[in-house]
PDB file of N, CA and C in Angstrom:
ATOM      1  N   UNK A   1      54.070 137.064  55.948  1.00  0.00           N
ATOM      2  CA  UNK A   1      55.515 137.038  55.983  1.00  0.00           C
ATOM      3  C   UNK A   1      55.973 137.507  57.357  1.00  0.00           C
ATOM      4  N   UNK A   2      56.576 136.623  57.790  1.00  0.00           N
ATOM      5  CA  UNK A   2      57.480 136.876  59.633  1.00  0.00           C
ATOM      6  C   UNK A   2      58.818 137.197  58.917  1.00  0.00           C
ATOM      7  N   UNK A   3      58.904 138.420  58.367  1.00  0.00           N
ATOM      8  CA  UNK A   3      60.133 139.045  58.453  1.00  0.00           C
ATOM      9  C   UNK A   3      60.605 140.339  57.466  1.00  0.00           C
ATOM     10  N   UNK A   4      61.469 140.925  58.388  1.00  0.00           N
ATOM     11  CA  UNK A   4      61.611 142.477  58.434  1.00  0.00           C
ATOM     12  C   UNK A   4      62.806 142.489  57.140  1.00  0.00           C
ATOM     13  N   UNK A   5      62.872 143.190  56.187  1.00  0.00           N
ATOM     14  CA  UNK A   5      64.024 143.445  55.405  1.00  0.00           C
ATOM     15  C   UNK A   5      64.060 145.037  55.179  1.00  0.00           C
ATOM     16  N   UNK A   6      65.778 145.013  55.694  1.00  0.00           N
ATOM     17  CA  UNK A   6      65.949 146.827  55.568  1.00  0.00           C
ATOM     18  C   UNK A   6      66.474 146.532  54.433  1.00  0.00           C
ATOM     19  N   UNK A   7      66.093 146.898  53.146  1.00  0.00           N
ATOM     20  CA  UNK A   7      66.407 146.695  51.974  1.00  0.00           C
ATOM     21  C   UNK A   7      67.779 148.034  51.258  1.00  0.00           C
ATOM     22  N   UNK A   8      67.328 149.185  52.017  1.00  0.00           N
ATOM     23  CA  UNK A   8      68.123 149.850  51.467  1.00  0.00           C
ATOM     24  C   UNK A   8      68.508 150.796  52.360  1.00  0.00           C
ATOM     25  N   UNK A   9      69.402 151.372  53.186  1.00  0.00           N
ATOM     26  CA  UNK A   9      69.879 152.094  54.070  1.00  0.00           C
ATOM     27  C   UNK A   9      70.907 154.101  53.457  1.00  0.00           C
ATOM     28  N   UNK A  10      70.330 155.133  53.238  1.00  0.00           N
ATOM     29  CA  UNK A  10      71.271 155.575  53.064  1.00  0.00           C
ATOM     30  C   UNK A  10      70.969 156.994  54.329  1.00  0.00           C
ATOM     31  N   UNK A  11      72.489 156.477  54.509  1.00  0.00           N
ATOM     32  CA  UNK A  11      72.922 158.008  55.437  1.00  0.00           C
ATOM     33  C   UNK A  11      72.855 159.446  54.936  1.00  0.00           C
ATOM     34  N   UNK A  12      72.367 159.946  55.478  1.00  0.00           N
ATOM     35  CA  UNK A  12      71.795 161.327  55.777  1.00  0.00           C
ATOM     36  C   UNK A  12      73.071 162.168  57.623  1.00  0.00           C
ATOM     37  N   UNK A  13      73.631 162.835  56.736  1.00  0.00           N
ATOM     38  CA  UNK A  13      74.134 163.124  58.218  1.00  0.00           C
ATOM     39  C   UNK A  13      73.073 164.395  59.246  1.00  0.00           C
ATOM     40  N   UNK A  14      73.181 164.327  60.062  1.00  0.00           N
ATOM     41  CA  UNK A  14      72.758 165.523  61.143  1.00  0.00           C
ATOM     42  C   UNK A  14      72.815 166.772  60.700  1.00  0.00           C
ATOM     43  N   UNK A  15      73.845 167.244  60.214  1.00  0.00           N
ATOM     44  CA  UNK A  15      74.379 168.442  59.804  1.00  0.00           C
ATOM     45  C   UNK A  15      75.002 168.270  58.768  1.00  0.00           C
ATOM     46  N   UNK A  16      74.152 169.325  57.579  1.00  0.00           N
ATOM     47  CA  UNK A  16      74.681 168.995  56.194  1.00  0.00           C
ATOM     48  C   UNK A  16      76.025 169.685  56.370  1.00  0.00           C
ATOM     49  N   UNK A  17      76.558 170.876  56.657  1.00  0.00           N
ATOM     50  CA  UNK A  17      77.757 171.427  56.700  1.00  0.00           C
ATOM     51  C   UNK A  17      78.974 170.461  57.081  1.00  0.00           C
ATOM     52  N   UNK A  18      78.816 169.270  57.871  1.00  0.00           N
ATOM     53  CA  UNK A  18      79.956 168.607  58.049  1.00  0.00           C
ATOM     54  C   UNK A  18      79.888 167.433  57.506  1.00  0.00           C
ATOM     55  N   UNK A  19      81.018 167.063  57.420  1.00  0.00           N
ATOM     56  CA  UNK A  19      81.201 165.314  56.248  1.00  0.00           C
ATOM     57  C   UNK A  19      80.364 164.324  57.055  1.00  0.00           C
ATOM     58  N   UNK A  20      79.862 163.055  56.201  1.00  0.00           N
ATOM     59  CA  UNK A  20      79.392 162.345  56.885  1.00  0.00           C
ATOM     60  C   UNK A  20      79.976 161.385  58.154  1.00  0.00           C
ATOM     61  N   UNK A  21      81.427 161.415  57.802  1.00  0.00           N
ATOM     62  CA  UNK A  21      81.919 160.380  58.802  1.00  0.00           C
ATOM     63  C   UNK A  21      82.570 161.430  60.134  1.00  0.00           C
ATOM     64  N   UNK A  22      81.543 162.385  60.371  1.00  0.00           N
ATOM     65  CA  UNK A  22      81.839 163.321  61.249  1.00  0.00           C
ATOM     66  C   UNK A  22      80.915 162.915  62.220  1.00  0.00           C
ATOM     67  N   UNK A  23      79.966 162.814  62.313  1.00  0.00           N
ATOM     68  CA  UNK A  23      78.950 163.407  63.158  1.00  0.00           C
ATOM     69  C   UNK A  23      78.281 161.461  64.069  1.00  0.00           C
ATOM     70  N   UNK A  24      78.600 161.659  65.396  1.00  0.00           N
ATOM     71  CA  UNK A  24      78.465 160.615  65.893  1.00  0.00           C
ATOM     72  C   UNK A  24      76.713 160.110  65.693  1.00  0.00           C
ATOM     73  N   UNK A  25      76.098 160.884  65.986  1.00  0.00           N
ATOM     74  CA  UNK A  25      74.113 160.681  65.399  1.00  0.00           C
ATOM     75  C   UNK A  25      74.087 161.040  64.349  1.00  0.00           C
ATOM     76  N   UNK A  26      73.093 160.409  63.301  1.00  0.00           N
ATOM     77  CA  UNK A  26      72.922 160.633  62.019  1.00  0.00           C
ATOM     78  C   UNK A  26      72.031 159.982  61.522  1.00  0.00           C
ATOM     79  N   UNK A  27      71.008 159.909  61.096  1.00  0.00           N
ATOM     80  CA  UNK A  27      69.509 160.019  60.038  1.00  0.00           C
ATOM     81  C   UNK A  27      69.831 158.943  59.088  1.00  0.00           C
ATOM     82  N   UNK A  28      68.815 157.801  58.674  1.00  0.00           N
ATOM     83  CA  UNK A  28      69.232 157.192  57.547  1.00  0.00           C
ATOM     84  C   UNK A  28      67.429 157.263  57.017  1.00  0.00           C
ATOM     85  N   UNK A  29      67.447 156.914  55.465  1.00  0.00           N
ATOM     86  CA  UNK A  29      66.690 156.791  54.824  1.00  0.00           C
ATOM     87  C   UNK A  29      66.648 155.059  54.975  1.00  0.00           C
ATOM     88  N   UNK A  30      65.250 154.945  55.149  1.00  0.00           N
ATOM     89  CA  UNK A  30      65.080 152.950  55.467  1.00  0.00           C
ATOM     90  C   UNK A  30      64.184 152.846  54.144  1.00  0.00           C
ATOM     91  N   UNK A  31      64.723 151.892  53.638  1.00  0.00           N
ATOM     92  CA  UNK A  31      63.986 151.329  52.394  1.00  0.00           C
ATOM     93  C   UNK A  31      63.659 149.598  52.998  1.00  0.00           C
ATOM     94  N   UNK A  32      61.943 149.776  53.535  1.00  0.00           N
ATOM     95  CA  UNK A  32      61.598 148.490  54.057  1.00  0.00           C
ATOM     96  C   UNK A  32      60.657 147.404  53.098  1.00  0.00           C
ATOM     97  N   UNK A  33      61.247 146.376  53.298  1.00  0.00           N
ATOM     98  CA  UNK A  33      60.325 145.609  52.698  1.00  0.00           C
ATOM     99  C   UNK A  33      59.541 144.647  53.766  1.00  0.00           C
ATOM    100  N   UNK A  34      58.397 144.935  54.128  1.00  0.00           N
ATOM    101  CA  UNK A  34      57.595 144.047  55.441  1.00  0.00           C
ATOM    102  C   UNK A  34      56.298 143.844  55.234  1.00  0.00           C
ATOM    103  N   UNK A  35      55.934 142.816  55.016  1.00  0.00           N
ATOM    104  CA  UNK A  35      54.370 142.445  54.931  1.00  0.00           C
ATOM    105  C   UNK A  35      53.815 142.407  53.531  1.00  0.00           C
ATOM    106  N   UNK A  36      54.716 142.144  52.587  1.00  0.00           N
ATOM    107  CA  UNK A  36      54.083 142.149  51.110  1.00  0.00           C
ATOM    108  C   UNK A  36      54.011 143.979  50.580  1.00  0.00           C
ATOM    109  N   UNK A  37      54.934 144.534  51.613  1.00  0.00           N
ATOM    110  CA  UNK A  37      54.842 146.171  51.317  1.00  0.00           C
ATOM    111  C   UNK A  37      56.132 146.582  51.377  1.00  0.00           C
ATOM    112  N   UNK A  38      56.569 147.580  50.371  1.00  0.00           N
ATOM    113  CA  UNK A  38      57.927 148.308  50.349  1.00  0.00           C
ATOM    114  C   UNK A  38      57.493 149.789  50.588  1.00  0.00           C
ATOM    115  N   UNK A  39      57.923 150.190  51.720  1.00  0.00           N
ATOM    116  CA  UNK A  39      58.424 151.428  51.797  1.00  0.00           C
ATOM    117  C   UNK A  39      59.242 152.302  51.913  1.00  0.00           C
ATOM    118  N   UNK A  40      58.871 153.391  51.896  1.00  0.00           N
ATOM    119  CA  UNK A  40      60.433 154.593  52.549  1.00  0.00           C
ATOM    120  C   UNK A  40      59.711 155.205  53.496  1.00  0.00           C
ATOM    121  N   UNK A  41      61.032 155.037  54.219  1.00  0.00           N
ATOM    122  CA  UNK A  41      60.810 155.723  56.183  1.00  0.00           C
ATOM    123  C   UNK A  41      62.254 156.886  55.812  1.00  0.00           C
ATOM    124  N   UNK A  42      61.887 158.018  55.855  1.00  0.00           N
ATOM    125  CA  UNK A  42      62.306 159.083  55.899  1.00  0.00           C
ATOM    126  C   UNK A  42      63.153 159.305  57.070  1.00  0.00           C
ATOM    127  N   UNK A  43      64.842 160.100  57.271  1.00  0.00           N
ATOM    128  CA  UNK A  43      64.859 160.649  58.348  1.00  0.00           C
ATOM    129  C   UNK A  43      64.975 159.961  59.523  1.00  0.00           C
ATOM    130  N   UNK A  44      65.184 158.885  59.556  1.00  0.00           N
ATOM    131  CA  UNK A  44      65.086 157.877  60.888  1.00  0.00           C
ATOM    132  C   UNK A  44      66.101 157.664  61.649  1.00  0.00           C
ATOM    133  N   UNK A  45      66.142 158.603  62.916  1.00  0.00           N
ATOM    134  CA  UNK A  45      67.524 158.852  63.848  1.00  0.00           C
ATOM    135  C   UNK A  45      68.847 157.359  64.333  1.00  0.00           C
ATOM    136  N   UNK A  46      69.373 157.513  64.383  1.00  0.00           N
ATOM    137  CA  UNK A  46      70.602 156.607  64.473  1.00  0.00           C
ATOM    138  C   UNK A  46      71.755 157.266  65.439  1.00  0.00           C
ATOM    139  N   UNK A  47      72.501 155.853  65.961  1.00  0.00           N
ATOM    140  CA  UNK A  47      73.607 156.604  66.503  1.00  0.00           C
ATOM    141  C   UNK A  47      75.029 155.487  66.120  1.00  0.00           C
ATOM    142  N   UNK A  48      75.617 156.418  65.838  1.00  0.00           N
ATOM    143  CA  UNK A  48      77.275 155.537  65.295  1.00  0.00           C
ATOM    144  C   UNK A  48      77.791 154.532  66.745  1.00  0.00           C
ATOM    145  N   UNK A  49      78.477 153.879  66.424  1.00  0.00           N
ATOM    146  CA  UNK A  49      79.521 153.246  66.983  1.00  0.00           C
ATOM    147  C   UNK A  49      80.455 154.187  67.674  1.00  0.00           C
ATOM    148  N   UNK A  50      81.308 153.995  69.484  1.00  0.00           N
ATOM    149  CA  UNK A  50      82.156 155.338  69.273  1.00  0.00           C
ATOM    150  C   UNK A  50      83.163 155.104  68.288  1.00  0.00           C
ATOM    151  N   UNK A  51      83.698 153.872  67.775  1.00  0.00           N
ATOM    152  CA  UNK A  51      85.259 154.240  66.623  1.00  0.00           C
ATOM    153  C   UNK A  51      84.671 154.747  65.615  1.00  0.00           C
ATOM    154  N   UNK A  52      82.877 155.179  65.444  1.00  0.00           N
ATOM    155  CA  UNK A  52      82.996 156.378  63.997  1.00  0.00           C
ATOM    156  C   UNK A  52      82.538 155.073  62.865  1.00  0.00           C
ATOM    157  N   UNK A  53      82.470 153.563  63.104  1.00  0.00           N
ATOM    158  CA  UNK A  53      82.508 152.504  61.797  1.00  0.00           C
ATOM    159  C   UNK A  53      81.190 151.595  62.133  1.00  0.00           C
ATOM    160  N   UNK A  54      80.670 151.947  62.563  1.00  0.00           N
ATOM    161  CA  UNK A  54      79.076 151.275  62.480  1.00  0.00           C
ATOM    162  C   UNK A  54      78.364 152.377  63.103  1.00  0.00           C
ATOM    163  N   UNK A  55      76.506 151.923  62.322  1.00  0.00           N
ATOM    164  CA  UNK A  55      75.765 152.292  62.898  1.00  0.00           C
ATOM    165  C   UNK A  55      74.871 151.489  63.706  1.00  0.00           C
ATOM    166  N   UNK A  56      74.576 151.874  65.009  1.00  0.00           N
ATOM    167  CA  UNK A  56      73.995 150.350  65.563  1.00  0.00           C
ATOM    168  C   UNK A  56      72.121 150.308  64.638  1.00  0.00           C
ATOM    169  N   UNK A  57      72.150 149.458  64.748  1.00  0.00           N
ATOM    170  CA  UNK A  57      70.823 148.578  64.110  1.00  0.00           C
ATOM    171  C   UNK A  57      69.482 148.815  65.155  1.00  0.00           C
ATOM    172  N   UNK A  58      69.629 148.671  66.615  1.00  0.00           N
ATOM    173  CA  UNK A  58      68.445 149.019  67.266  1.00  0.00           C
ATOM    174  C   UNK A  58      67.714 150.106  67.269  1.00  0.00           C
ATOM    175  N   UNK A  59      68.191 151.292  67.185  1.00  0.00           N
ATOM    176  CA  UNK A  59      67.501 152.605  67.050  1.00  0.00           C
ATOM    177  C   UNK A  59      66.661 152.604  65.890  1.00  0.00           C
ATOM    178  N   UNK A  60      67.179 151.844  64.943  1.00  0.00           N
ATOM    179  CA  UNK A  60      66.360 152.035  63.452  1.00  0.00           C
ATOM    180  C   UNK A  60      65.354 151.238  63.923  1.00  0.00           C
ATOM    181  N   UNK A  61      65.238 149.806  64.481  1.00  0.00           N
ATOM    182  CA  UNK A  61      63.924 148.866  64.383  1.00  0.00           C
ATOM    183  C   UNK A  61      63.231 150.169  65.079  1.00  0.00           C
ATOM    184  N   UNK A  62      63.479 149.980  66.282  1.00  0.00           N
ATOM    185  CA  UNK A  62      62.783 150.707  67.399  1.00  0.00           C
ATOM    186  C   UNK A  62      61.670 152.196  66.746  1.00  0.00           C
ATOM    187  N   UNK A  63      62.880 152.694  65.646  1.00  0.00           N
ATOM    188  CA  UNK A  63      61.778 154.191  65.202  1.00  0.00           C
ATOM    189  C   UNK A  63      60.968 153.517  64.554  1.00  0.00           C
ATOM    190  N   UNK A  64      61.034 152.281  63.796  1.00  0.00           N
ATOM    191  CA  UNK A  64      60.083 151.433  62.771  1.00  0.00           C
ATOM    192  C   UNK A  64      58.740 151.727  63.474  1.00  0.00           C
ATOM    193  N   UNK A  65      59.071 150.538  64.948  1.00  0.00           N
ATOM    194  CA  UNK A  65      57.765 150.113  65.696  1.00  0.00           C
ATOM    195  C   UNK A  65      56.826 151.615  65.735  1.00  0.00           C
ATOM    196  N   UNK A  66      57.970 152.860  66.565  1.00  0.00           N
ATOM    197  CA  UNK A  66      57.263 154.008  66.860  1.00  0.00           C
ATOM    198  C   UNK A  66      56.466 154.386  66.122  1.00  0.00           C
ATOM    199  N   UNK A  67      56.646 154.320  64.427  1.00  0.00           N
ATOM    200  CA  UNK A  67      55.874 154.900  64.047  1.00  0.00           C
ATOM    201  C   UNK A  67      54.817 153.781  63.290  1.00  0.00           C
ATOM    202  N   UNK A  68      54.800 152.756  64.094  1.00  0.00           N
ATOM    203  CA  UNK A  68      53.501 151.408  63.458  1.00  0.00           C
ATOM    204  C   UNK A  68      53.673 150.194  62.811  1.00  0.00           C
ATOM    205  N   UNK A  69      54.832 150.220  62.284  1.00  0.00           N
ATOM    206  CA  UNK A  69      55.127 149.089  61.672  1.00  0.00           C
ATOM    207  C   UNK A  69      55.048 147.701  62.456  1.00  0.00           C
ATOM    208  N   UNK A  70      54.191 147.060  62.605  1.00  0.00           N
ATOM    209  CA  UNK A  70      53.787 145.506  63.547  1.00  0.00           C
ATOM    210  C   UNK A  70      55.589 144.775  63.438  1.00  0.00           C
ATOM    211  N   UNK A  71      56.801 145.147  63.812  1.00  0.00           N
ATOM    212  CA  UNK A  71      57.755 144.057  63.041  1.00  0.00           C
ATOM    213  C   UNK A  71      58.200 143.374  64.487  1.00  0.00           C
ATOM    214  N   UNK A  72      57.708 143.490  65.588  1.00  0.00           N
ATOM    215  CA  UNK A  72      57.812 143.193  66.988  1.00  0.00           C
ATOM    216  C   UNK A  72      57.913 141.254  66.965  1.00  0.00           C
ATOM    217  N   UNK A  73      58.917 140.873  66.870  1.00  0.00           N
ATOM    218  CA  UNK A  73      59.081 139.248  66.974  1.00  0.00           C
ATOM    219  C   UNK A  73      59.287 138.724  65.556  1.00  0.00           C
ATOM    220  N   UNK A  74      59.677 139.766  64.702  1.00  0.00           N
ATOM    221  CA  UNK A  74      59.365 139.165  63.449  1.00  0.00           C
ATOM    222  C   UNK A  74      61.132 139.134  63.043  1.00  0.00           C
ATOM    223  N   UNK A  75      61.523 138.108  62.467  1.00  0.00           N
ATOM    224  CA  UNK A  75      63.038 138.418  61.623  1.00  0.00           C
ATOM    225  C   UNK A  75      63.382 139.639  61.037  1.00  0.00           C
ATOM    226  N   UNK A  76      64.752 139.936  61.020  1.00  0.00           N
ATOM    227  CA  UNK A  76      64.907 141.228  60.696  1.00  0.00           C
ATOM    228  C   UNK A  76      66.562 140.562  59.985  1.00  0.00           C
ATOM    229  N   UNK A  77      66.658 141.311  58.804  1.00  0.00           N
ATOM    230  CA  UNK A  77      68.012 141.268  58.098  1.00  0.00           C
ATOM    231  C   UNK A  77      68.602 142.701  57.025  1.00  0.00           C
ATOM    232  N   UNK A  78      69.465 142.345  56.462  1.00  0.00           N
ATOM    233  CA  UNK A  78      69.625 143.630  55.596  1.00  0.00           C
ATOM    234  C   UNK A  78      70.099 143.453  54.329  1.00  0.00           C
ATOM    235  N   UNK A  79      70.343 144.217  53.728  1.00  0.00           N
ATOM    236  CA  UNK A  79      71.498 143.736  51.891  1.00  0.00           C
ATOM    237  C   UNK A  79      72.992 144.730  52.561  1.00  0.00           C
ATOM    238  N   UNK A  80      73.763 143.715  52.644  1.00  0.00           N
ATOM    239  CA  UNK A  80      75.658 144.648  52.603  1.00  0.00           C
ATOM    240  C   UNK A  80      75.959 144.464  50.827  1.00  0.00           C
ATOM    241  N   UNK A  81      75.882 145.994  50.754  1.00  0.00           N
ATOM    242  CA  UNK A  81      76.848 145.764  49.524  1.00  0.00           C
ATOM    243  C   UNK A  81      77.910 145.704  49.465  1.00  0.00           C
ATOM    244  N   UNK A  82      78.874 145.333  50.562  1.00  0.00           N
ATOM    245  CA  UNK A  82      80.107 145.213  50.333  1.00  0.00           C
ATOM    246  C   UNK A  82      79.834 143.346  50.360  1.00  0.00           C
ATOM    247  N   UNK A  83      79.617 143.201  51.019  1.00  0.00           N
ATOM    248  CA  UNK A  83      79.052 141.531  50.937  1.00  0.00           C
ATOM    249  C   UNK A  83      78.051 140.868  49.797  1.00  0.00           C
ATOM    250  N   UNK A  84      77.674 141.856  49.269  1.00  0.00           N
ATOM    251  CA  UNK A  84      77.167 141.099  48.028  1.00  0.00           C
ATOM    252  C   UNK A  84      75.887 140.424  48.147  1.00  0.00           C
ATOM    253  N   UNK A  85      75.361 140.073  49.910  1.00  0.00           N
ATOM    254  CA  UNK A  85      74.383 139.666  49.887  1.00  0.00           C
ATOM    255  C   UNK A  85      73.375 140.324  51.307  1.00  0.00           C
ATOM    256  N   UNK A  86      72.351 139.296  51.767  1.00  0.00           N
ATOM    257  CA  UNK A  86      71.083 139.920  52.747  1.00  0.00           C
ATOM    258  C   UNK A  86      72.170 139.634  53.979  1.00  0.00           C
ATOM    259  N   UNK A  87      72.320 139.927  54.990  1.00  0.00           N
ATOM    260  CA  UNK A  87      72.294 139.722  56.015  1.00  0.00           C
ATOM    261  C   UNK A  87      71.990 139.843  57.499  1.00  0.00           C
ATOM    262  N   UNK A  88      71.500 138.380  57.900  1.00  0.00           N
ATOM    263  CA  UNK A  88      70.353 137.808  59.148  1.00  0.00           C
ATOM    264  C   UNK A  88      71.374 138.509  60.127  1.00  0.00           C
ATOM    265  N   UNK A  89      70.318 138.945  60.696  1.00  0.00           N
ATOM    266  CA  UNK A  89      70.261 139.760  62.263  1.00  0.00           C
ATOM    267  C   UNK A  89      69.836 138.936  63.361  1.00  0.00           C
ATOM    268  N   UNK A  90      68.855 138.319  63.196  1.00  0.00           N
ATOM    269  CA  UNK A  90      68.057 137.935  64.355  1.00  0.00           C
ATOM    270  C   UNK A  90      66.730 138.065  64.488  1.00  0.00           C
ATOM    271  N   UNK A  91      65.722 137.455  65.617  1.00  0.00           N
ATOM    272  CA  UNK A  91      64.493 137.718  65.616  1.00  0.00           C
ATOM    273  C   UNK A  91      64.569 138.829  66.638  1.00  0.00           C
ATOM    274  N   UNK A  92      63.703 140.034  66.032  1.00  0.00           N
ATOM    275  CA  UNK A  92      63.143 141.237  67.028  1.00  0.00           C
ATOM    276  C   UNK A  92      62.720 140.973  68.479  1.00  0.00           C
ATOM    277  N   UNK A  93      63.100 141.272  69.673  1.00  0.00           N
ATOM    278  CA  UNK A  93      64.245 142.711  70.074  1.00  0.00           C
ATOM    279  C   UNK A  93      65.218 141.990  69.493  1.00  0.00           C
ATOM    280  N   UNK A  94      66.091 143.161  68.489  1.00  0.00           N
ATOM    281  CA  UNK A  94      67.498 142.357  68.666  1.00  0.00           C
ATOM    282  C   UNK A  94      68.568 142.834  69.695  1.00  0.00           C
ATOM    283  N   UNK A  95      69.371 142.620  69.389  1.00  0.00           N
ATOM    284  CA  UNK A  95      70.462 142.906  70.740  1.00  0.00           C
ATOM    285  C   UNK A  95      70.853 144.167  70.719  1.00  0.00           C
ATOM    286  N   UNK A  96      70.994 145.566  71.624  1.00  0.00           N
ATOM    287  CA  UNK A  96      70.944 146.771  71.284  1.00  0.00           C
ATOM    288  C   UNK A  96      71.945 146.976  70.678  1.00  0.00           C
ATOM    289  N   UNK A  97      73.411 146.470  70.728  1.00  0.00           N
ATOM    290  CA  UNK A  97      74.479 146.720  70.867  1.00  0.00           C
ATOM    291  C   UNK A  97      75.212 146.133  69.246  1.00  0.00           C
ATOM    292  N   UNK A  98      74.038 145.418  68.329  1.00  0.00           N
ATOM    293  CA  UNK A  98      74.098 145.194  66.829  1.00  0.00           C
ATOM    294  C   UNK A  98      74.062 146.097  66.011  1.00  0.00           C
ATOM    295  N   UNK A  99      75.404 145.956  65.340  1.00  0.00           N
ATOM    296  CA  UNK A  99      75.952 147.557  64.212  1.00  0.00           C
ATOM    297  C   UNK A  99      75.494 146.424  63.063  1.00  0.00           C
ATOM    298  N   UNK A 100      75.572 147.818  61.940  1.00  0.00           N
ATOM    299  CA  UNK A 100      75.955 147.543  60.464  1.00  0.00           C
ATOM    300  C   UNK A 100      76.755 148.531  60.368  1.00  0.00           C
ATOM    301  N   UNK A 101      78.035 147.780  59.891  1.00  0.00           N
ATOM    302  CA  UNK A 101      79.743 148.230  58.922  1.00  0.00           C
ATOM    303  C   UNK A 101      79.104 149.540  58.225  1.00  0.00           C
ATOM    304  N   UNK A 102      79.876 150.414  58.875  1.00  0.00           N
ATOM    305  CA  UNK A 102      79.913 151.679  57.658  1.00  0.00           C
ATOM    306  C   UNK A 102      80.050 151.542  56.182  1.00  0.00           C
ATOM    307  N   UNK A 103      80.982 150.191  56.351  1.00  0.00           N
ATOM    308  CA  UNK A 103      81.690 149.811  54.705  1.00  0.00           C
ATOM    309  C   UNK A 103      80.604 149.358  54.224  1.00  0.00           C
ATOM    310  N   UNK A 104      79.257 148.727  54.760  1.00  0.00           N
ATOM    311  CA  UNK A 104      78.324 148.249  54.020  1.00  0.00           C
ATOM    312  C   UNK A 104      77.549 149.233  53.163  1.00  0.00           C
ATOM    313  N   UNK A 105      77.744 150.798  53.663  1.00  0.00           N
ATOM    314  CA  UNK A 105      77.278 151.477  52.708  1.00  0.00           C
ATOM    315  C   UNK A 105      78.001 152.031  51.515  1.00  0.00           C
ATOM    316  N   UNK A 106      76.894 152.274  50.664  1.00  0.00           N
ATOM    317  CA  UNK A 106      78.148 152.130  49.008  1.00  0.00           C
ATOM    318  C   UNK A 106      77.860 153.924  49.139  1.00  0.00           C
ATOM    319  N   UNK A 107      79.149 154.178  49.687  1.00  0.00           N
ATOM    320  CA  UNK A 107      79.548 155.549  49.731  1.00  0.00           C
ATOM    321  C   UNK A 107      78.857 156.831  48.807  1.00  0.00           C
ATOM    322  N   UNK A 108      79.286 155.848  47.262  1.00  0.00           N
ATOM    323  CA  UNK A 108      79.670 156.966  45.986  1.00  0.00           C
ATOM    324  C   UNK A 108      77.836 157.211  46.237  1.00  0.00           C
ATOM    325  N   UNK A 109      76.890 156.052  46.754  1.00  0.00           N
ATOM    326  CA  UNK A 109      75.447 156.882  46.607  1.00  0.00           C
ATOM    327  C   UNK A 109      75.058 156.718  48.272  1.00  0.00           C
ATOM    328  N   UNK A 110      75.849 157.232  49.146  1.00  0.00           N
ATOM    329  CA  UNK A 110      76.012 156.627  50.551  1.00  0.00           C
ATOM    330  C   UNK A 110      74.599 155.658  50.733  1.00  0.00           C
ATOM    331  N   UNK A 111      74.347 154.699  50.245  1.00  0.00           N
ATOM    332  CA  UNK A 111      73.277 153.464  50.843  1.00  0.00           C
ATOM    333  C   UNK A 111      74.075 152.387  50.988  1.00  0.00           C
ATOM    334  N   UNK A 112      72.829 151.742  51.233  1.00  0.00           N
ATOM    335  CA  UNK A 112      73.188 149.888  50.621  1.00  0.00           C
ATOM    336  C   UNK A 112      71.725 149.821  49.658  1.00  0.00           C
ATOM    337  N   UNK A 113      72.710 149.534  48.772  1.00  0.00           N
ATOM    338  CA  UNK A 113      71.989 149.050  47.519  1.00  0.00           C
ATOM    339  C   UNK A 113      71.254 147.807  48.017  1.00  0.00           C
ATOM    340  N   UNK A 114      69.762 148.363  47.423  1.00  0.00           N
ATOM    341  CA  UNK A 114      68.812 147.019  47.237  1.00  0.00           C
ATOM    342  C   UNK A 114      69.237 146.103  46.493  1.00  0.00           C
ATOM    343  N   UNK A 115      68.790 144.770  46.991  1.00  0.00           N
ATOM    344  CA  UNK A 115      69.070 143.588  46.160  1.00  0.00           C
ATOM    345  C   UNK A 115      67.839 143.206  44.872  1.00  0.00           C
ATOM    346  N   UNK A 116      68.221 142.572  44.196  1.00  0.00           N
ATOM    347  CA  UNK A 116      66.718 141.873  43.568  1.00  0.00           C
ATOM    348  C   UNK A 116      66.216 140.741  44.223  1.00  0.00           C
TER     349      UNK A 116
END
């Protein structure tokens, strides 16, 4: 399989003492599905958008590779739950400057819900 799925994204802020839509860097939990394998990548640094409403998308591949994951040229997409469905990114490098919508995370359990 040539391709990367961040299946489930939830924010983790920097500092538990302040709200999440505080803190410009912030940690997400990656729920990957790559190579006939699902995992969880713990803890995986991020940095917001400056208006505070996305997180960009490159920092996450990038900690992937760091810590081994082969996803170097391979498709990469995600699940928006505000969209209801996966959505295509591009083939790896992607463009640094590619967010995912804050709104894509479902707040009440701050992720994005996996799809089936």
């Amino acid at each position: 399989m040539n391709h990367v799925n961040l299946n489930k994204l939830e924010a983790k802020p920097e500092c538990n003492n302040k709200p999440i839509n505080s803190d410009l860097k912030m940690r997400v939990n990656v729920h990957l599905n790559f190579m006939s394998e699902s995992v969880l990548i713990k803890d995986v640094p991020t940095i917001r958008t400056i208006d505070m409403k996305k997180i960009l998308l490159a920092p996450v591949i990038e900690h992937i590779k760091k810590i081994g994951k082969p996803v170097h040229f391979k498709t990469v997409s995600y699940y928006s739950a505000k969209d209801e469905m996966e959505v295509y990114v591009g083939v790896d490098p992607i463009n640094e400057n590619y967010s995912i919508r804050l709104q894509d995370l479902d707040m009440t359990e701050r992720s994005l819900k996996p799809h089936s």
